[in-house]
N, C-alpha and C. Protein backbone atom coordinates (compact mmCIF):
# COMPACT_ATOMS: atom_id res chain seq x y z
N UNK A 1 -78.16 94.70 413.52
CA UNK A 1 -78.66 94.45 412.17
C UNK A 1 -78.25 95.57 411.22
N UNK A 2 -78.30 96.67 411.77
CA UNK A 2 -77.78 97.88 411.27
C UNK A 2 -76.74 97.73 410.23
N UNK A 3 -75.33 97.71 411.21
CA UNK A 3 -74.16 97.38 410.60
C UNK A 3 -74.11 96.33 409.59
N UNK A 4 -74.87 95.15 409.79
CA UNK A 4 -74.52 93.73 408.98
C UNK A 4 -75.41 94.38 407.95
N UNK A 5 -76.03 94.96 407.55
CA UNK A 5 -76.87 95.17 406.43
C UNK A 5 -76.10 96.14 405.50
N UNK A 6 -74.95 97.33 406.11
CA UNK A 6 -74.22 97.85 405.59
C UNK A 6 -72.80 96.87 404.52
N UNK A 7 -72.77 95.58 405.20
CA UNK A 7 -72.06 94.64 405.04
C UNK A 7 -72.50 94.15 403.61
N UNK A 8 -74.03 93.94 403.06
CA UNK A 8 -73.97 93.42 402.09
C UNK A 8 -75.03 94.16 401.09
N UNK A 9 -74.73 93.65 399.89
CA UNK A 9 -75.22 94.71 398.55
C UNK A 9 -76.09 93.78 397.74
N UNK A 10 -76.96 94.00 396.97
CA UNK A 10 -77.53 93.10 395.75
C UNK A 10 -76.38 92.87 394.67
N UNK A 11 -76.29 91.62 394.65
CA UNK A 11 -75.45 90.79 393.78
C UNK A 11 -75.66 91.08 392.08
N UNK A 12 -74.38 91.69 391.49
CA UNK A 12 -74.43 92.29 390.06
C UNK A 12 -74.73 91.45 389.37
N UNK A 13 -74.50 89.64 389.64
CA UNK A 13 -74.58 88.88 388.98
C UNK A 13 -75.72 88.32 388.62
N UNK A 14 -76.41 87.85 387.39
CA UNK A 14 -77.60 87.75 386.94
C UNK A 14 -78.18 86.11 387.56
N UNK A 15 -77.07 85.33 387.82
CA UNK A 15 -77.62 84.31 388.31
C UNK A 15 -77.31 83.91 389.66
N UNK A 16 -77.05 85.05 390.29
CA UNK A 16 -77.57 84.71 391.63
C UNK A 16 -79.05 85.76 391.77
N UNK A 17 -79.47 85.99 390.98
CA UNK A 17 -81.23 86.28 391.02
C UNK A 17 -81.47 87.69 391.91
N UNK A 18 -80.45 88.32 391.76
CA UNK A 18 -80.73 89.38 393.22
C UNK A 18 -80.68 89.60 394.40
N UNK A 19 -79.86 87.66 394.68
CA UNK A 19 -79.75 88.16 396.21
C UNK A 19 -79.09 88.92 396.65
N UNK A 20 -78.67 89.01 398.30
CA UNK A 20 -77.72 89.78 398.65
C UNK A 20 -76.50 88.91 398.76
N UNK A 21 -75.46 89.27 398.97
CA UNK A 21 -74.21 89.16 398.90
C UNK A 21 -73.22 90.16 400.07
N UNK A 22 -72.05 89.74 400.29
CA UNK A 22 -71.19 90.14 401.18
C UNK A 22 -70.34 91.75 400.32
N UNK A 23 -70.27 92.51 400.69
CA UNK A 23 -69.62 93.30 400.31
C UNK A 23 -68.00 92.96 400.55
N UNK A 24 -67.21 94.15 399.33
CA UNK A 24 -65.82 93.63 399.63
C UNK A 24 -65.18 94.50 400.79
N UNK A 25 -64.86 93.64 401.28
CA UNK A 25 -64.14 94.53 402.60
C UNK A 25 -63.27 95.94 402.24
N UNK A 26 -62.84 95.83 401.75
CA UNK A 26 -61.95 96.90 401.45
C UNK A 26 -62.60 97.77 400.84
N UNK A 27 -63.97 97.96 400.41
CA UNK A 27 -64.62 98.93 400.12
C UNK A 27 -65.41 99.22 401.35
N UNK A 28 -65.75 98.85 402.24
CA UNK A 28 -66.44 99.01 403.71
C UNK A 28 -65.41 100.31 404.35
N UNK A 29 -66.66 101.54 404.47
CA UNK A 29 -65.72 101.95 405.63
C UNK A 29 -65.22 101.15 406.87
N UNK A 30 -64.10 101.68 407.06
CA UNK A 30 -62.95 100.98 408.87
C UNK A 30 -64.64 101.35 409.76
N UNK A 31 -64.88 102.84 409.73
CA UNK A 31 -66.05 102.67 410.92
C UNK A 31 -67.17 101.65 410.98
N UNK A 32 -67.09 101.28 410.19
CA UNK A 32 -68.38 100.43 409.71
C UNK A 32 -67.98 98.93 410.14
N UNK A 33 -66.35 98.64 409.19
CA UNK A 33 -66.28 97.41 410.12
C UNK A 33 -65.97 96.72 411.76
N UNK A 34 -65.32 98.56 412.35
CA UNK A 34 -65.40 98.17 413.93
C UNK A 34 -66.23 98.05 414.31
N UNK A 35 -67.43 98.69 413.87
CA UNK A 35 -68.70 98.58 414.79
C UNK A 35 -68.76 96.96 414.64
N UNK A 36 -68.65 96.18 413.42
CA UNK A 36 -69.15 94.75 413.43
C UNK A 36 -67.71 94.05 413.83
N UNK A 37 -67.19 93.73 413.67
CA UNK A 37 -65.74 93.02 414.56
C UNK A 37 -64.61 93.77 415.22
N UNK A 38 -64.44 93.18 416.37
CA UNK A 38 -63.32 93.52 417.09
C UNK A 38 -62.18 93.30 416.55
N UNK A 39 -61.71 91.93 416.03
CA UNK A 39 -60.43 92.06 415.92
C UNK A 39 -60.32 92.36 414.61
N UNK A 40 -59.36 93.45 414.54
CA UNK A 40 -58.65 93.94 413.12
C UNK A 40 -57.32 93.58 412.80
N UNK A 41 -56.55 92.76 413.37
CA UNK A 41 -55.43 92.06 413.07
C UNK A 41 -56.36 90.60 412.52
N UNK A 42 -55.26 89.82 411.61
CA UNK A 42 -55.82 88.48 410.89
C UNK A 42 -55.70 87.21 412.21
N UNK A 43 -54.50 87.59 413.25
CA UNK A 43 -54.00 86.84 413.77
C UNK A 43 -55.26 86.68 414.72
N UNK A 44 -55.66 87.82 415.57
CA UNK A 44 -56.46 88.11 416.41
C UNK A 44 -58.29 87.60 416.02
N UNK A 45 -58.53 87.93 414.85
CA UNK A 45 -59.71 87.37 413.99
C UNK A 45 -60.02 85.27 414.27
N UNK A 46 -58.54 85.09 413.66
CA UNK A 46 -58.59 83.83 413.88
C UNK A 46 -58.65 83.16 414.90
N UNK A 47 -57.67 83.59 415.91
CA UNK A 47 -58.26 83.47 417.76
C UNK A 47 -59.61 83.77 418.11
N UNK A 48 -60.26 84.45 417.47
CA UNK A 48 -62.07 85.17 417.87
C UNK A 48 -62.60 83.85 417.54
N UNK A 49 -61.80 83.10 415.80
CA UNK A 49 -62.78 82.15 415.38
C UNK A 49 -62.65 80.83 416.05
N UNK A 50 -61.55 80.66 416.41
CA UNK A 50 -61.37 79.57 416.85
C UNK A 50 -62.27 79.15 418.27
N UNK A 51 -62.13 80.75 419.15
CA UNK A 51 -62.84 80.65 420.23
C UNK A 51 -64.23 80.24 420.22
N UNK A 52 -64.74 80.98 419.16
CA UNK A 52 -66.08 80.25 418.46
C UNK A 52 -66.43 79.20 418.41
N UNK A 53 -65.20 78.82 417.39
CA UNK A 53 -65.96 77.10 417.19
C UNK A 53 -65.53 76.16 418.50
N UNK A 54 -65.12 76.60 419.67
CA UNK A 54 -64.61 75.93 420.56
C UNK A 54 -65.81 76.09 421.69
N UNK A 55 -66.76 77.00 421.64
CA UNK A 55 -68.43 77.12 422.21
C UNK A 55 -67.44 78.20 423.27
N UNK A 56 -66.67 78.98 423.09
CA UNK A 56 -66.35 79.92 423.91
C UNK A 56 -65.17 79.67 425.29
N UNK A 57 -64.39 78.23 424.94
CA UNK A 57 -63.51 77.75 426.24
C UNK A 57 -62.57 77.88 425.39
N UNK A 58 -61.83 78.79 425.68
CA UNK A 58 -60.18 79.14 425.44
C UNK A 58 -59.20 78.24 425.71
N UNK A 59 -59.96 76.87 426.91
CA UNK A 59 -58.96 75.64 427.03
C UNK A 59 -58.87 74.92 425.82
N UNK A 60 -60.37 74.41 425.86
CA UNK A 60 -60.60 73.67 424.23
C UNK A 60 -59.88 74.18 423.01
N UNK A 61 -59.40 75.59 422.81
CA UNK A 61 -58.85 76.08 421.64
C UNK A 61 -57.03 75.16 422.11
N UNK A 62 -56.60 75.31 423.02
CA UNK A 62 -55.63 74.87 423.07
C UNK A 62 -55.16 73.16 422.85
N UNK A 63 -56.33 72.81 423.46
CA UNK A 63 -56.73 70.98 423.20
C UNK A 63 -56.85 71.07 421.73
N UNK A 64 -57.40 72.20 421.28
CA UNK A 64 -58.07 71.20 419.64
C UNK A 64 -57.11 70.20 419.17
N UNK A 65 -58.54 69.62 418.78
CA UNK A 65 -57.25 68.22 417.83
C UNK A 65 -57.72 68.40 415.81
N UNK A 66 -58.02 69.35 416.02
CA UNK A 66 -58.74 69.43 414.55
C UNK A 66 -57.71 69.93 414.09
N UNK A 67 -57.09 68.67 413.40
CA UNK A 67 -55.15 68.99 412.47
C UNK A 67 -55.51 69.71 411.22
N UNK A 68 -56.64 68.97 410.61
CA UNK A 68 -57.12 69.10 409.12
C UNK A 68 -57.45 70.40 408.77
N UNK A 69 -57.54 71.42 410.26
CA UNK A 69 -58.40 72.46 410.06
C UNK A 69 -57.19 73.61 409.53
N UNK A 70 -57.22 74.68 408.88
CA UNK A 70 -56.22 74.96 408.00
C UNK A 70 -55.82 76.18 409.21
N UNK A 71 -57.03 76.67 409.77
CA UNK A 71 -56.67 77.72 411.03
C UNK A 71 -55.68 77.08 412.41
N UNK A 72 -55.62 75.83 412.24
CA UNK A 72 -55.27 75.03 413.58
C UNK A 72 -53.95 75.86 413.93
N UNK A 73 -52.78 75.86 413.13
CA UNK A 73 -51.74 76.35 413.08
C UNK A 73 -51.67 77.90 414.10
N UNK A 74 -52.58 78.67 414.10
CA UNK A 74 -52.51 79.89 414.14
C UNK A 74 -53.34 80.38 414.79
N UNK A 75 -54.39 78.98 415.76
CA UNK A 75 -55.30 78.92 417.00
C UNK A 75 -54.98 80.12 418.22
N UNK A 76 -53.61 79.73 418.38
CA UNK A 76 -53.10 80.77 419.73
C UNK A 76 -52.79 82.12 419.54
N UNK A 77 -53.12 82.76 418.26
CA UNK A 77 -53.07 83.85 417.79
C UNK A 77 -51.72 83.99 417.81
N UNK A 78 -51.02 83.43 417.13
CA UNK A 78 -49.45 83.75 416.97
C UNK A 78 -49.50 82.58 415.72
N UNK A 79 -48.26 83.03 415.13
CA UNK A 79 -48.01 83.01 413.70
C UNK A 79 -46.30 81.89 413.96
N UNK A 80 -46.86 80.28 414.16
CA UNK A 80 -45.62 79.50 414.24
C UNK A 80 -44.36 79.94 412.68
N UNK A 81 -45.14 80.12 411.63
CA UNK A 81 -44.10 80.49 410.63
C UNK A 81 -43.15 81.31 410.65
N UNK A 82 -43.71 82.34 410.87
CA UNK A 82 -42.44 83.49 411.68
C UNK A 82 -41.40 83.24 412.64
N UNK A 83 -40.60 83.14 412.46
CA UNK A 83 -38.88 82.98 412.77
C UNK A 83 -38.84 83.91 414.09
N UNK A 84 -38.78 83.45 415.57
CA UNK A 84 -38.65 84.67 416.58
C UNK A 84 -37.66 85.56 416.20
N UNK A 85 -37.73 86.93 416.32
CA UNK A 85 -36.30 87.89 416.28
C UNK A 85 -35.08 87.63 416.95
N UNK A 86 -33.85 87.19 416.90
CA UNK A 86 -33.25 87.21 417.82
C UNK A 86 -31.95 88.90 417.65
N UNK A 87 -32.15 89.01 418.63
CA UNK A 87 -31.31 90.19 418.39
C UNK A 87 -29.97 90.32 419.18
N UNK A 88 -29.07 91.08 418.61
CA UNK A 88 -27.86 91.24 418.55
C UNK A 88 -27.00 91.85 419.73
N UNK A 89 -26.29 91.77 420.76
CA UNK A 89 -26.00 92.68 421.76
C UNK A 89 -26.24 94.38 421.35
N UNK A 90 -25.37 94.52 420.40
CA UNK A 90 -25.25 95.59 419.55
C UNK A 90 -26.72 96.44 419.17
N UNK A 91 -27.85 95.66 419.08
CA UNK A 91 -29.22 95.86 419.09
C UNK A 91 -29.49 96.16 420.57
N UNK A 92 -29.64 95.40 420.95
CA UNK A 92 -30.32 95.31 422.27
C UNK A 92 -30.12 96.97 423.25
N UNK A 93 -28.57 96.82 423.33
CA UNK A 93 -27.93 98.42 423.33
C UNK A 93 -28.64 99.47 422.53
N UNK A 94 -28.50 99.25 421.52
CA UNK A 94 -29.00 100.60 420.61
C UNK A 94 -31.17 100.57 421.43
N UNK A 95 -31.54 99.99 421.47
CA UNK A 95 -32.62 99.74 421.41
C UNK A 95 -33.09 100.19 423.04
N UNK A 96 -32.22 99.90 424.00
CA UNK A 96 -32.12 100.08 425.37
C UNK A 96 -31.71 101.76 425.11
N UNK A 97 -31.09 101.80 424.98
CA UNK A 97 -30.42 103.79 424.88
C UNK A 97 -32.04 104.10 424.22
N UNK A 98 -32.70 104.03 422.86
CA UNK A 98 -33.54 104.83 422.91
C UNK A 98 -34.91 104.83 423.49
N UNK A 99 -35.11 103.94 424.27
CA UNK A 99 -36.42 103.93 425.14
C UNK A 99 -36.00 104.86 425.90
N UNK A 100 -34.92 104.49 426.88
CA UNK A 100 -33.95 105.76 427.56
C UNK A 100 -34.39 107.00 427.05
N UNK A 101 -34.00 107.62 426.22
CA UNK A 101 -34.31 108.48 425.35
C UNK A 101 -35.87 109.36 425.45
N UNK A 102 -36.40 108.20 424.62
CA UNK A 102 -38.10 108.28 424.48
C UNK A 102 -38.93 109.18 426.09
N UNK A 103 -38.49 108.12 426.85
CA UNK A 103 -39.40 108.23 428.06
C UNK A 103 -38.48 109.47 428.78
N UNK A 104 -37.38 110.35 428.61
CA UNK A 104 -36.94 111.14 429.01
C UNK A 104 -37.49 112.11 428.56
N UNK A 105 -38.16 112.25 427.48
CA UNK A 105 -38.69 113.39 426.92
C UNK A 105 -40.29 113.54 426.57
């Protein structure tokens, strides 16, 4: 209760009467919001939610049939829009030499 109460403020606005309200995230200290959620990636958040509304079966997130739902896309915590990397021999090399590198030192 602690944390979630840090979460929200009395509302400046005259006609919401004083309630409370959500604070803006980006004014929340980071400590403040790990204590209340784990995931701090958007991708990872949305996998938390999905798991949620799925009563906690990670199968069901994969079954969903809820098309309409705007998170559906992005259920498996990966981002279908994003184009995989494909990389270049020429990469792969450069990229292989400096792990090489890295873990030598």
């Amino acid at each position: 209760m602690m944390a979630q109460h840090k979460l929200l403020e009395k509302s400046p606005y005259q006609a919401d009467g004083g309630e409370l309200i959500g604070c803006r995230p980006n004014e929340v200290p980071p400590q403040t919001l790990s204590q209340k959620f784990r995931a701090q990636n958007p991708l990872k958040a949305i996998r938390e939610k999905c798991i949620d509304c799925c009563c906690g079966d990670t199968s069901e997130v994969r079954k969903c049939i809820a098309v309409d739902c705007d998170l559906w896309p992005f259920r498996m915590g990966k981002n279908p829009f994003r184009k995989k990397r494909e990389l270049s021999s020429e990469e792969k090399r450069e990229r292989a030499e400096r792990l090489r590198t890295e873990a030598a030192t």
